[in-house]
C-alpha atoms as a PDB file:
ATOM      1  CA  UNK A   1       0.000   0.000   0.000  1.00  0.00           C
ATOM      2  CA  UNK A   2       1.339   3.187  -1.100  1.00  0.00           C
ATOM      3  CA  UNK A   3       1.399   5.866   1.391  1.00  0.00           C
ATOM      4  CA  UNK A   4       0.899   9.515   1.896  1.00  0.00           C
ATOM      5  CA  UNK A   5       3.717  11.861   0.700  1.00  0.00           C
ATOM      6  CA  UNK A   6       3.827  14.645   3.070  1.00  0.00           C
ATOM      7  CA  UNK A   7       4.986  17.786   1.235  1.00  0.00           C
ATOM      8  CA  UNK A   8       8.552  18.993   2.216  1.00  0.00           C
ATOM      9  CA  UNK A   9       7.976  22.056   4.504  1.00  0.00           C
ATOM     10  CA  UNK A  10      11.302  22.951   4.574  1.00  0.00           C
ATOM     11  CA  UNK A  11      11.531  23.464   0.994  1.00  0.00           C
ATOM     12  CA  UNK A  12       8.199  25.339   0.527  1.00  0.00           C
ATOM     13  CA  UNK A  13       9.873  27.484   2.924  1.00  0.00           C
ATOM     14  CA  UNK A  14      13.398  27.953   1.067  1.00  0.00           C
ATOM     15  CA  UNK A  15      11.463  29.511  -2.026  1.00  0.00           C
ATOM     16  CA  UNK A  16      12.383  32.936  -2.574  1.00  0.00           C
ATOM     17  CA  UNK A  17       9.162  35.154  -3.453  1.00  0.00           C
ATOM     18  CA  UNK A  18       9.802  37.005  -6.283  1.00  0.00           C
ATOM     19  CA  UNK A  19       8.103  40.328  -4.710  1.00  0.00           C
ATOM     20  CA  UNK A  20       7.761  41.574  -1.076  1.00  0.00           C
ATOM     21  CA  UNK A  21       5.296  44.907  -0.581  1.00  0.00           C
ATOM     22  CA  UNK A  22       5.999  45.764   3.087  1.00  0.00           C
ATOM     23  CA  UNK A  23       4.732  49.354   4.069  1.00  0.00           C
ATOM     24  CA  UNK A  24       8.116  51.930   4.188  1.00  0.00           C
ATOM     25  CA  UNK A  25       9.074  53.775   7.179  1.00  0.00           C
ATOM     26  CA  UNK A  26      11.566  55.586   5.414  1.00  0.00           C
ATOM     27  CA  UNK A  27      10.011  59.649   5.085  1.00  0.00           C
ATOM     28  CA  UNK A  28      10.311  60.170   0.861  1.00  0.00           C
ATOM     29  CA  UNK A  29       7.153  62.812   0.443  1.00  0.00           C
ATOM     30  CA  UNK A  30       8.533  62.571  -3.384  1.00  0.00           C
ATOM     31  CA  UNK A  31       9.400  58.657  -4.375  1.00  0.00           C
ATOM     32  CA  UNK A  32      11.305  59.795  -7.540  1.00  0.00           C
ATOM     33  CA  UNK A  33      12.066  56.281  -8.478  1.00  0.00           C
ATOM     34  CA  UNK A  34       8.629  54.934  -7.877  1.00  0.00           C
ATOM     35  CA  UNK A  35       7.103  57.576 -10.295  1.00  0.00           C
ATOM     36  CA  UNK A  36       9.690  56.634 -13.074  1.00  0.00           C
ATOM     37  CA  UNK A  37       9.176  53.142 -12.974  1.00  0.00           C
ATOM     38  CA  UNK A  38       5.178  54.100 -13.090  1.00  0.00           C
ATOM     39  CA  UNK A  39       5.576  55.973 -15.559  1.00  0.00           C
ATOM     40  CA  UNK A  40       3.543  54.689 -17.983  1.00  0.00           C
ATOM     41  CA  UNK A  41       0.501  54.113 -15.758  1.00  0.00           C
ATOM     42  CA  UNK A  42       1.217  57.610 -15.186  1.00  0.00           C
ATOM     43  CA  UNK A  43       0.785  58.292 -19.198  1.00  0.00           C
ATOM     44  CA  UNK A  44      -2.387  56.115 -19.218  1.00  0.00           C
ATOM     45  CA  UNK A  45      -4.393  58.215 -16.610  1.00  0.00           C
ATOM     46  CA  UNK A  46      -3.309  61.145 -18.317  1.00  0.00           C
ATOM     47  CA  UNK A  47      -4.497  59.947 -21.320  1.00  0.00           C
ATOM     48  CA  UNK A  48      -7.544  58.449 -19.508  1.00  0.00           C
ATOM     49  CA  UNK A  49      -8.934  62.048 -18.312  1.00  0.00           C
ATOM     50  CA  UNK A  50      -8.188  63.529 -21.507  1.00  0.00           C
ATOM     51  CA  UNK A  51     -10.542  61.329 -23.435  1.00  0.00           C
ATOM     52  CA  UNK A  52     -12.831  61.441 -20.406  1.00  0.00           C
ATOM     53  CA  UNK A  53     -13.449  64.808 -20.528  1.00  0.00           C
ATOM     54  CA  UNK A  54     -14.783  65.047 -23.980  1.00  0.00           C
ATOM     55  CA  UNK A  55     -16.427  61.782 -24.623  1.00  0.00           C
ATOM     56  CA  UNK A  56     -20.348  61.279 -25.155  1.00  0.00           C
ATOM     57  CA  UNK A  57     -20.298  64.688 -25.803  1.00  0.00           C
ATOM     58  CA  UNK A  58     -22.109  66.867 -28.573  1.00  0.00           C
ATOM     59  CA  UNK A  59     -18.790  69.533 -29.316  1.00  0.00           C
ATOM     60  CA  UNK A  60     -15.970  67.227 -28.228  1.00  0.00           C
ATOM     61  CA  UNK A  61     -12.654  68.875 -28.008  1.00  0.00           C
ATOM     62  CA  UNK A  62     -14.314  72.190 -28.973  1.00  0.00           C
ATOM     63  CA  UNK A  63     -15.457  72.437 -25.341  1.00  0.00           C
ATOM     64  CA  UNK A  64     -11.372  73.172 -24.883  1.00  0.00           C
ATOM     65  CA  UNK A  65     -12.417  76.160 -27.002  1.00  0.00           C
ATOM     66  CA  UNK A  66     -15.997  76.859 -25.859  1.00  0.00           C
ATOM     67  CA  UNK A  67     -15.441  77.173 -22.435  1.00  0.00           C
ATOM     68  CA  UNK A  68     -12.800  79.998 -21.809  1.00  0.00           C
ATOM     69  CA  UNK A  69     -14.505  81.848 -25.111  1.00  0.00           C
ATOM     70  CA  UNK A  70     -17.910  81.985 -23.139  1.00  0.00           C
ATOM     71  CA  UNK A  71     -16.099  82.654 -19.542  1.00  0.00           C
ATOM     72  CA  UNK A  72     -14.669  85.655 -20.734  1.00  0.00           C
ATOM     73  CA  UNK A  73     -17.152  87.459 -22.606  1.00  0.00           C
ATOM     74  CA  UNK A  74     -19.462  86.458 -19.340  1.00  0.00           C
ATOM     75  CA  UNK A  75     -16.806  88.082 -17.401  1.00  0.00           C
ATOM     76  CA  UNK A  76     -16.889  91.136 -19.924  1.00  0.00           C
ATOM     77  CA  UNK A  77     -20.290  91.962 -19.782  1.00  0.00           C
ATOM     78  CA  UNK A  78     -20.613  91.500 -15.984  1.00  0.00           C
ATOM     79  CA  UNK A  79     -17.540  93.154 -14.834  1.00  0.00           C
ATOM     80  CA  UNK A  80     -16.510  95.805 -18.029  1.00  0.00           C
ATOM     81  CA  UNK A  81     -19.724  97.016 -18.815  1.00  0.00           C
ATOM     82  CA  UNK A  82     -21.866  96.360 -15.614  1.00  0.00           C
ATOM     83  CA  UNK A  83     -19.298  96.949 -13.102  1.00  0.00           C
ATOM     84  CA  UNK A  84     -17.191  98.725 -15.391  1.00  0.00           C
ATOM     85  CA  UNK A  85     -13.961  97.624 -13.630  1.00  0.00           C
ATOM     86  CA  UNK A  86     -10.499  98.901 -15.022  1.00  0.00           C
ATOM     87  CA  UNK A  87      -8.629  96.365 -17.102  1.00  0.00           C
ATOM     88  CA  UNK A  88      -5.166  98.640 -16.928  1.00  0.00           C
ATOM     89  CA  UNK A  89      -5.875 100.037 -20.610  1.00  0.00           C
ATOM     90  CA  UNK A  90      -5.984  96.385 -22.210  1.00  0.00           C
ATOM     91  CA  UNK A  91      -8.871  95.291 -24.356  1.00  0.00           C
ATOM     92  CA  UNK A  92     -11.414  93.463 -21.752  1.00  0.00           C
ATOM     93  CA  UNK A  93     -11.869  90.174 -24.179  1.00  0.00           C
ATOM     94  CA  UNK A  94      -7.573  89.943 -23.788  1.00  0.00           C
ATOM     95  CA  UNK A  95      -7.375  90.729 -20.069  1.00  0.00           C
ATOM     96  CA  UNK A  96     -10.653  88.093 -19.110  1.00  0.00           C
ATOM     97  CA  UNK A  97      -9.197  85.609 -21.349  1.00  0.00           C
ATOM     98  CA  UNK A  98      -5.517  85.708 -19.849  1.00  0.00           C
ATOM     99  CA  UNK A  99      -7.304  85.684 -16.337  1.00  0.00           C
ATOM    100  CA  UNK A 100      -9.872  82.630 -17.506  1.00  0.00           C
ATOM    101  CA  UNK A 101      -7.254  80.538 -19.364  1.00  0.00           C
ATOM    102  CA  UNK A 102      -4.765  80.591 -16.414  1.00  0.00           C
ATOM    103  CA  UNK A 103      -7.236  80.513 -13.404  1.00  0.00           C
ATOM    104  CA  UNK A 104      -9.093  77.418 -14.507  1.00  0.00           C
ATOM    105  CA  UNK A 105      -6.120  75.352 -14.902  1.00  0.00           C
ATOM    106  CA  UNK A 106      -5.303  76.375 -11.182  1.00  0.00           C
ATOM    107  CA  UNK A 107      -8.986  75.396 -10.540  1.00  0.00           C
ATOM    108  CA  UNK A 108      -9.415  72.180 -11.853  1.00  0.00           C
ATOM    109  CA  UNK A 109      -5.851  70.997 -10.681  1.00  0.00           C
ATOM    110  CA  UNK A 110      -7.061  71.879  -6.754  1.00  0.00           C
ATOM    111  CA  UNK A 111     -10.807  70.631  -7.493  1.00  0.00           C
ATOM    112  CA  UNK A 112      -9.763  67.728  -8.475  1.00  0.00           C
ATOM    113  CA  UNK A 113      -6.813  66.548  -6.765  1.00  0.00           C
ATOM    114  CA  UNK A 114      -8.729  67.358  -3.595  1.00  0.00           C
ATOM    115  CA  UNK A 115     -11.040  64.437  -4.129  1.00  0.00           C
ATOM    116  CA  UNK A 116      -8.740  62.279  -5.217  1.00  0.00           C
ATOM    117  CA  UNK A 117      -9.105  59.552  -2.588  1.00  0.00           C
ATOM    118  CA  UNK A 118     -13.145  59.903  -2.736  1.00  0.00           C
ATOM    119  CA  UNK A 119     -12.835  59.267  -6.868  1.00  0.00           C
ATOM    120  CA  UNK A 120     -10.767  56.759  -6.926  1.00  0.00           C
ATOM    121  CA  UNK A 121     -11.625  54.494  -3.627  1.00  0.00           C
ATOM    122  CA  UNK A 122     -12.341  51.529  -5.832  1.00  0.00           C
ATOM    123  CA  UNK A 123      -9.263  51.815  -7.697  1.00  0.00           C
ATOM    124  CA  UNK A 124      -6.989  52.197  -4.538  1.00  0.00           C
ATOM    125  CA  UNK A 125      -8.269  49.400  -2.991  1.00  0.00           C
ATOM    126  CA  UNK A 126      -7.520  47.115  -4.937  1.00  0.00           C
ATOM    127  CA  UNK A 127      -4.173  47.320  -6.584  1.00  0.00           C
ATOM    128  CA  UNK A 128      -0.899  48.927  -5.387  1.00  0.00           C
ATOM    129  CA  UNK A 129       0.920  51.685  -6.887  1.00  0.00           C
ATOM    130  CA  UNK A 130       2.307  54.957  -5.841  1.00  0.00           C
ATOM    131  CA  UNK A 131      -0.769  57.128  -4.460  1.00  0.00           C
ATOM    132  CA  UNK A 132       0.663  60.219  -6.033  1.00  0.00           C
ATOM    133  CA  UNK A 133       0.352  59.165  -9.400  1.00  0.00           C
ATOM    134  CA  UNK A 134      -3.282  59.894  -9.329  1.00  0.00           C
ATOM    135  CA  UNK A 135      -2.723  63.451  -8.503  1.00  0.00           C
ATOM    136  CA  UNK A 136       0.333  64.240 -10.576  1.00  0.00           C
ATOM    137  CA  UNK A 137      -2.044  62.602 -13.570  1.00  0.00           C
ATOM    138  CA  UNK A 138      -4.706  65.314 -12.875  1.00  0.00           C
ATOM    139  CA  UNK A 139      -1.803  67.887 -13.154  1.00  0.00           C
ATOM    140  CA  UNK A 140      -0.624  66.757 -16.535  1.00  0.00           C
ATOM    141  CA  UNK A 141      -4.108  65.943 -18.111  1.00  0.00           C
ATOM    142  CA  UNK A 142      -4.727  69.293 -17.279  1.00  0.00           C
ATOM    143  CA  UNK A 143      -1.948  70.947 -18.938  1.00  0.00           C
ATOM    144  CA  UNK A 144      -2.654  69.725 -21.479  1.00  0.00           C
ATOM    145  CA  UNK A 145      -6.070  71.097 -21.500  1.00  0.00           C
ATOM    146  CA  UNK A 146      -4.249  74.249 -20.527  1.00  0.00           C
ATOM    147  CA  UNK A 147      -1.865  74.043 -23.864  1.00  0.00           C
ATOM    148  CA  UNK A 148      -4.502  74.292 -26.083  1.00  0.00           C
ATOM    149  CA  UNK A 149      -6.608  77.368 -24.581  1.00  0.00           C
ATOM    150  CA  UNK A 150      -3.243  78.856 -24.260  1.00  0.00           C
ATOM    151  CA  UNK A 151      -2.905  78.784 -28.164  1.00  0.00           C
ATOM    152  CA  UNK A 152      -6.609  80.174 -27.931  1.00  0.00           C
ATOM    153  CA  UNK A 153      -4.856  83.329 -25.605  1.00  0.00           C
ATOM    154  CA  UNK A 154      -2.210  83.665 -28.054  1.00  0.00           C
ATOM    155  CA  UNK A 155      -4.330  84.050 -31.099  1.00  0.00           C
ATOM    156  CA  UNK A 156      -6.035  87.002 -29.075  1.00  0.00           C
ATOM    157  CA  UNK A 157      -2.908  88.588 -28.380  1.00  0.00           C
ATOM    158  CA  UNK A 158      -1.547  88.052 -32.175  1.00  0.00           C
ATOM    159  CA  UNK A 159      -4.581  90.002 -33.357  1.00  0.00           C
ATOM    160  CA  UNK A 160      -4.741  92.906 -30.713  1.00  0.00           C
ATOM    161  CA  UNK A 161      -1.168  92.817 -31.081  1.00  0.00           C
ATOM    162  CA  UNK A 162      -1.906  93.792 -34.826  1.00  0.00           C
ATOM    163  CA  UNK A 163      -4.275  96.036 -33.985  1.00  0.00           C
ATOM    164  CA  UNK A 164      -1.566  98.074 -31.558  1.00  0.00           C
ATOM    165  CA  UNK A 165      -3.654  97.721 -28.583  1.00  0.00           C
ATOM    166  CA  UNK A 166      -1.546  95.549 -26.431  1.00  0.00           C
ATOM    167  CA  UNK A 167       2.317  95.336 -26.211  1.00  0.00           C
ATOM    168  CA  UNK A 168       3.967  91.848 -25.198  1.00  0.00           C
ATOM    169  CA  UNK A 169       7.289  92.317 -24.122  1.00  0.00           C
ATOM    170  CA  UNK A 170      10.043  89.920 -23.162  1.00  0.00           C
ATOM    171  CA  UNK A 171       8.537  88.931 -19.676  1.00  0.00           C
ATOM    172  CA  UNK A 172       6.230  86.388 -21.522  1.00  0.00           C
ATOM    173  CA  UNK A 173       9.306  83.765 -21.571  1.00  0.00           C
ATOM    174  CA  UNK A 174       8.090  83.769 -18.105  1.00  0.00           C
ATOM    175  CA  UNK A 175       5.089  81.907 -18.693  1.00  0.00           C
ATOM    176  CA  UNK A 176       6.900  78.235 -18.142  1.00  0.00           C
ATOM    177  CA  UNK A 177       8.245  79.284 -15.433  1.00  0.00           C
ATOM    178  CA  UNK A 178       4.682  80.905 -13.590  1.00  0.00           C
ATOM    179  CA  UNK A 179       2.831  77.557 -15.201  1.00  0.00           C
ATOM    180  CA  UNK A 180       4.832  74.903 -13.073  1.00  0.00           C
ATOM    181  CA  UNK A 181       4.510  77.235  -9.978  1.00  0.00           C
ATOM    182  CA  UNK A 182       0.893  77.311 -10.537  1.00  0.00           C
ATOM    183  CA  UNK A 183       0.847  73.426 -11.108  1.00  0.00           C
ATOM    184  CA  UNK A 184       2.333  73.001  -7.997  1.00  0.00           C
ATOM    185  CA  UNK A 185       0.404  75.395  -5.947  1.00  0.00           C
ATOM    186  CA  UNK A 186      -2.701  73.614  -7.157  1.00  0.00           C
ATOM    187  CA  UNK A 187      -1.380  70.189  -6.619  1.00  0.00           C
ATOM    188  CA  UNK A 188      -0.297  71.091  -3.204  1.00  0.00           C
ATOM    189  CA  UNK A 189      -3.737  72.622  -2.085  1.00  0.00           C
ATOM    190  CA  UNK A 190      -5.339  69.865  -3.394  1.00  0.00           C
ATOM    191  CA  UNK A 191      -3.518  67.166  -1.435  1.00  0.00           C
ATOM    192  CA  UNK A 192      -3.362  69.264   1.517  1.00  0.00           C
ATOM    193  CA  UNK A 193      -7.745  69.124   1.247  1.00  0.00           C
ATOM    194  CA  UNK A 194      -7.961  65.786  -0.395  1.00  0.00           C
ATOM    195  CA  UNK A 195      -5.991  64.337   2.662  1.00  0.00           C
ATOM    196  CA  UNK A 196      -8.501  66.500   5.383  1.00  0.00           C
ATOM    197  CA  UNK A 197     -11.543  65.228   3.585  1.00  0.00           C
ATOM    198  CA  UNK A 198     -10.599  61.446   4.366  1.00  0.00           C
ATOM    199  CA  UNK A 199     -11.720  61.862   7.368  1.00  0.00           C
ATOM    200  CA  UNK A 200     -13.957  64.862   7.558  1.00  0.00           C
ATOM    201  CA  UNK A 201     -15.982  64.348   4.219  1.00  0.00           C
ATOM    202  CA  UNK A 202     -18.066  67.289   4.847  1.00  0.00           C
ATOM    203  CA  UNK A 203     -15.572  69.388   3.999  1.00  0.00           C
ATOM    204  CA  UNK A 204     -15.810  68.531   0.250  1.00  0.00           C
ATOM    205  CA  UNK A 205     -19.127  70.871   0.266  1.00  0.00           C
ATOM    206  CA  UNK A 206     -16.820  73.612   1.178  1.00  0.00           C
ATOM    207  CA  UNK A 207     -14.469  73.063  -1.704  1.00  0.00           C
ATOM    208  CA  UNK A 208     -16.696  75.424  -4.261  1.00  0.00           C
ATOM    209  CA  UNK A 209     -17.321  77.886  -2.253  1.00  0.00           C
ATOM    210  CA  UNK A 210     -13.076  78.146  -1.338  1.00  0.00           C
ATOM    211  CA  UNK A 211     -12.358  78.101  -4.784  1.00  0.00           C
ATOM    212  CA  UNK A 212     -14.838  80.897  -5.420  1.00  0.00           C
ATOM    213  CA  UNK A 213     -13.569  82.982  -2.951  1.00  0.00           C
ATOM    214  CA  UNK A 214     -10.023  82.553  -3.708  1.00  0.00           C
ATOM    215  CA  UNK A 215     -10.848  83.618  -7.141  1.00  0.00           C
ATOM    216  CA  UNK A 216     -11.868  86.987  -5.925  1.00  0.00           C
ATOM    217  CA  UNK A 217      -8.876  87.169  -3.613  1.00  0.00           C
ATOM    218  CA  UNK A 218      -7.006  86.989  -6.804  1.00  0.00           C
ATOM    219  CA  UNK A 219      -6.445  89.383  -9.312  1.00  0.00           C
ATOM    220  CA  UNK A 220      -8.338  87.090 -12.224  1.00  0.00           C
ATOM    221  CA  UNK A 221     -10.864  89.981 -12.914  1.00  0.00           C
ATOM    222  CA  UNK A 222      -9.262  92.873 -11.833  1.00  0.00           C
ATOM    223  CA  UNK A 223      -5.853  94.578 -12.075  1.00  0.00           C
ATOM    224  CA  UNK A 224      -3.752  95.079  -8.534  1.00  0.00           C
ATOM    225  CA  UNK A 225      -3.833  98.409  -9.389  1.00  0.00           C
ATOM    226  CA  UNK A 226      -7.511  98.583  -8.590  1.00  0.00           C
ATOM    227  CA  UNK A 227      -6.808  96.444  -4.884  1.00  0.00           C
ATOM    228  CA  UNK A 228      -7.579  99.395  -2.564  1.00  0.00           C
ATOM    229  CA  UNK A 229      -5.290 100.195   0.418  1.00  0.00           C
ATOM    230  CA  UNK A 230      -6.857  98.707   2.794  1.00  0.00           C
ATOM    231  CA  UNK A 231      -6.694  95.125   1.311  1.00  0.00           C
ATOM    232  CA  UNK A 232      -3.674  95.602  -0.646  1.00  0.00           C
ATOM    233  CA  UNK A 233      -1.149  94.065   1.948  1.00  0.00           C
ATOM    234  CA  UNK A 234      -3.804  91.274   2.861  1.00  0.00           C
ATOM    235  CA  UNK A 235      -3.820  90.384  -0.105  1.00  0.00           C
ATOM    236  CA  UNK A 236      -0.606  90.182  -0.840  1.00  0.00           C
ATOM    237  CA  UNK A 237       0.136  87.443   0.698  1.00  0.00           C
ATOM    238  CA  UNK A 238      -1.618  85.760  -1.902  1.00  0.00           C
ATOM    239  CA  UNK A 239       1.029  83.764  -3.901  1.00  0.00           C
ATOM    240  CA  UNK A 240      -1.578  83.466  -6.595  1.00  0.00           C
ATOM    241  CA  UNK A 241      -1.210  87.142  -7.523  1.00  0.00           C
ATOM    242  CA  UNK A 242       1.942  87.763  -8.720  1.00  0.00           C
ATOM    243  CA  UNK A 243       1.692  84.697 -11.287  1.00  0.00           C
ATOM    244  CA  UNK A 244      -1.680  86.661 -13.098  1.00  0.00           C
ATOM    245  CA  UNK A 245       0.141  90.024 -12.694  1.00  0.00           C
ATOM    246  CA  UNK A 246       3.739  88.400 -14.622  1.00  0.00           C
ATOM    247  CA  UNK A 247       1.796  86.500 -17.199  1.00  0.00           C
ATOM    248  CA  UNK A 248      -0.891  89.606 -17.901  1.00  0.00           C
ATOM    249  CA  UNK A 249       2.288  92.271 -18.176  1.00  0.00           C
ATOM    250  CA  UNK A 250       4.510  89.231 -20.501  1.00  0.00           C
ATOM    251  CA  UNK A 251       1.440  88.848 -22.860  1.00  0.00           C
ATOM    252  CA  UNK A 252      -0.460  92.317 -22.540  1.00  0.00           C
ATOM    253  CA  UNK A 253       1.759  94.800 -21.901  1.00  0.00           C
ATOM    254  CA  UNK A 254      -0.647  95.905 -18.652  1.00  0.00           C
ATOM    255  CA  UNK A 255       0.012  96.020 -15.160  1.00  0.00           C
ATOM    256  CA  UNK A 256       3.594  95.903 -12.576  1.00  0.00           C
ATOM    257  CA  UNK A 257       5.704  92.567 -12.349  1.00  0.00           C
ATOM    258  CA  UNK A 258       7.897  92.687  -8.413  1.00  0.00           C
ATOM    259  CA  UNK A 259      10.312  90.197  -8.745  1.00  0.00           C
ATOM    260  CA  UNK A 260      10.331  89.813  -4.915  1.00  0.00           C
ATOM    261  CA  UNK A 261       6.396  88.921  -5.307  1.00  0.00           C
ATOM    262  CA  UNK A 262       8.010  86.268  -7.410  1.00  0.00           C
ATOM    263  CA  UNK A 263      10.590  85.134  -5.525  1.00  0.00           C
ATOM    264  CA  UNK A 264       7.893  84.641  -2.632  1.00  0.00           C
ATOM    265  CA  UNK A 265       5.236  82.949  -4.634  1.00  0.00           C
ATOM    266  CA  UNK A 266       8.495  80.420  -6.040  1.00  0.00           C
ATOM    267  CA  UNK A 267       9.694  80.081  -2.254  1.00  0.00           C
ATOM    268  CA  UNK A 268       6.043  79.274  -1.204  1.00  0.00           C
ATOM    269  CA  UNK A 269       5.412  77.012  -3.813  1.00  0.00           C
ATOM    270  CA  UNK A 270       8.104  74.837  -3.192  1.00  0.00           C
ATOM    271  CA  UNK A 271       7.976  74.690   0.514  1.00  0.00           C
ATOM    272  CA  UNK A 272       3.950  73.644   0.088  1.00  0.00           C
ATOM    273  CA  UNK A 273       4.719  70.964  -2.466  1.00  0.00           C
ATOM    274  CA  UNK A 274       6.892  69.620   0.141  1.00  0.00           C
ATOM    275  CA  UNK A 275       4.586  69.196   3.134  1.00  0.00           C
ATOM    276  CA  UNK A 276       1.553  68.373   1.298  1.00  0.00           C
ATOM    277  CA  UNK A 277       3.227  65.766  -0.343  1.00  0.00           C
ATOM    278  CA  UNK A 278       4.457  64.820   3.321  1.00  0.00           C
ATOM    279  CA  UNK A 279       1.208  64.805   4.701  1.00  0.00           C
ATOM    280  CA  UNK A 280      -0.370  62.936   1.965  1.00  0.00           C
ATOM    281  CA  UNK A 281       2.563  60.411   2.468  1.00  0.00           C
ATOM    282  CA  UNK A 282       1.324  60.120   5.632  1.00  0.00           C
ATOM    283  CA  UNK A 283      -2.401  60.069   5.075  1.00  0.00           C
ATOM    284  CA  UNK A 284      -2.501  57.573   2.227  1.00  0.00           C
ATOM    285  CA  UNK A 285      -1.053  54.572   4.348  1.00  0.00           C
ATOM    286  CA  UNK A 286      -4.481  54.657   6.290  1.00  0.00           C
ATOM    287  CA  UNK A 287      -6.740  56.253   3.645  1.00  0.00           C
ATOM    288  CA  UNK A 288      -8.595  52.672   2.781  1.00  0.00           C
ATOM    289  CA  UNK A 289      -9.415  52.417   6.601  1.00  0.00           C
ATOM    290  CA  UNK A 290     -11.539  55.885   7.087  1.00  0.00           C
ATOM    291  CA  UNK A 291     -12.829  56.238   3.184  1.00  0.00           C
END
């Protein structure tokens, strides 16, 4: 009678695995190396919210178009001819459109990084890769977005350019520069909020409302110039408003560029890309548990 092979513990045991995941205790708020070697999942997200934003719809990629085009002569009729407020001399289609074009890239990159854990929830759960490729893909989807109504803002310039209302001058080799601090200021908001609302999800009904104030607390539809006294030094803490006062003087010719406003908004950016991505270091090992 033939009997029962027992299987050979000991070399079940000797098999190397050929991956280990084990949660890291080193502190790296920016895992270079993990975001390189995901790159290309990187590249399909991006690619993912691209074609996301205009499918099953009637215009399509026109919407890129549409959207800034309607903003700004909303803007125009509200604020130049009901409001009347002073657009520095430039032509108010030109100085809405440079104030539309950059503001909602700043917009969408904070709206929707900060509910980045709430979106994806069923994603995150069930696969591992590096949390922060999710928000760095909102980032670049939305540049891209950005590219195209920035060729819109361009064409607008060209022709008052022509005309001799406006005056670009060399400043507007700036605009890379004032772009990536802008990417970063909304990718840091948004993972500062994304990584509060985990746990307090009622503060996603305040997100709106934020953005809409912080738009006013920016000069988007109205030239510093026009800041009274009395707000001016509030507000100029704001590292939002030297970006729309550099790119608005590069491309229009309007308006003052301090290049220790600069220097601040640069220093700030940097230092809050640093701790948000810290705390959402932090906040995405337990995420799954409080979602």
């Amino acid at each position: 009678m033939t009997g029962r092979t027992e299987p050979d513990e000991s070399a079940h045991e000797a098999e190397p695995w050929d991956r280990v995941i084990s949660p890291s205790s080193a502190v790296s708020p920016l895992p270079f190396h993990e975001i390189w070697k995901y790159r290309d999942l990187l590249f399909l997200l991006t690619k993912r919210d691209i074609i996301a934003f205009y499918k099953q719809t009637l215009l399509g990629p026109l919407w890129f178009f549409v959207q800034p085009i309607l903003t700004s002569l909303i803007y125009v009729l509200v604020f130049g001819r009901i409001a009347r407020l002073s657009t520095d001399g430039v032509p108010q289609l030109a100085f809405y459109l440079c104030g539309v074009t950059f503001w909602n890239y700043f917009a969408e990159c904070f709206n929707k990084t900060a509910t980045v854990f709430k979106d994806n929830a069923h994603v995150f759960g069930k696969v591992y890769f590096p949390r922060i490729i999710m928000p760095l893909s909102i980032v670049l989807s939305n540049l891209v977005r950005f590219l195209v109504q920035f060729l819109l803002l361009l064409c607008c310039v060209a022709w008052y350019w022509h005309l001799g209302h406006i005056r670009p001058n060399a400043y507007i080799l700036c605009i890379p520069l004032l772009v990536a601090v802008m990417a970063s200021l909304g990718l840091s908001f948004g993972m500062l909020f994304s990584s509060v609302t985990t746990k307090y999800r009622d503060m996603i009904f305040l997100l709106q409302f934020g953005v809409q104030l912080l738009m006013y607390a920016t000069p988007v539809v109205y030239p510093s110039s026009e800041i009274p006294n009395a707000a001016a030094k509030a507000l100029s803490w704001n590292p939002l408003g030297p970006i729309f006062e550099m790119a608005r003087y590069g491309l229009l010719g309007a308006g003052e560029v301090s290049m220790t406003s600069i220097a601040y908004t640069v220093c700030f950016a940097a230092v809050a890309t640093l701790v948000s991505a810290l705390v959402f270091d932090q906040v995405q090992r337990t995420a799954m548990d409080t979602i």
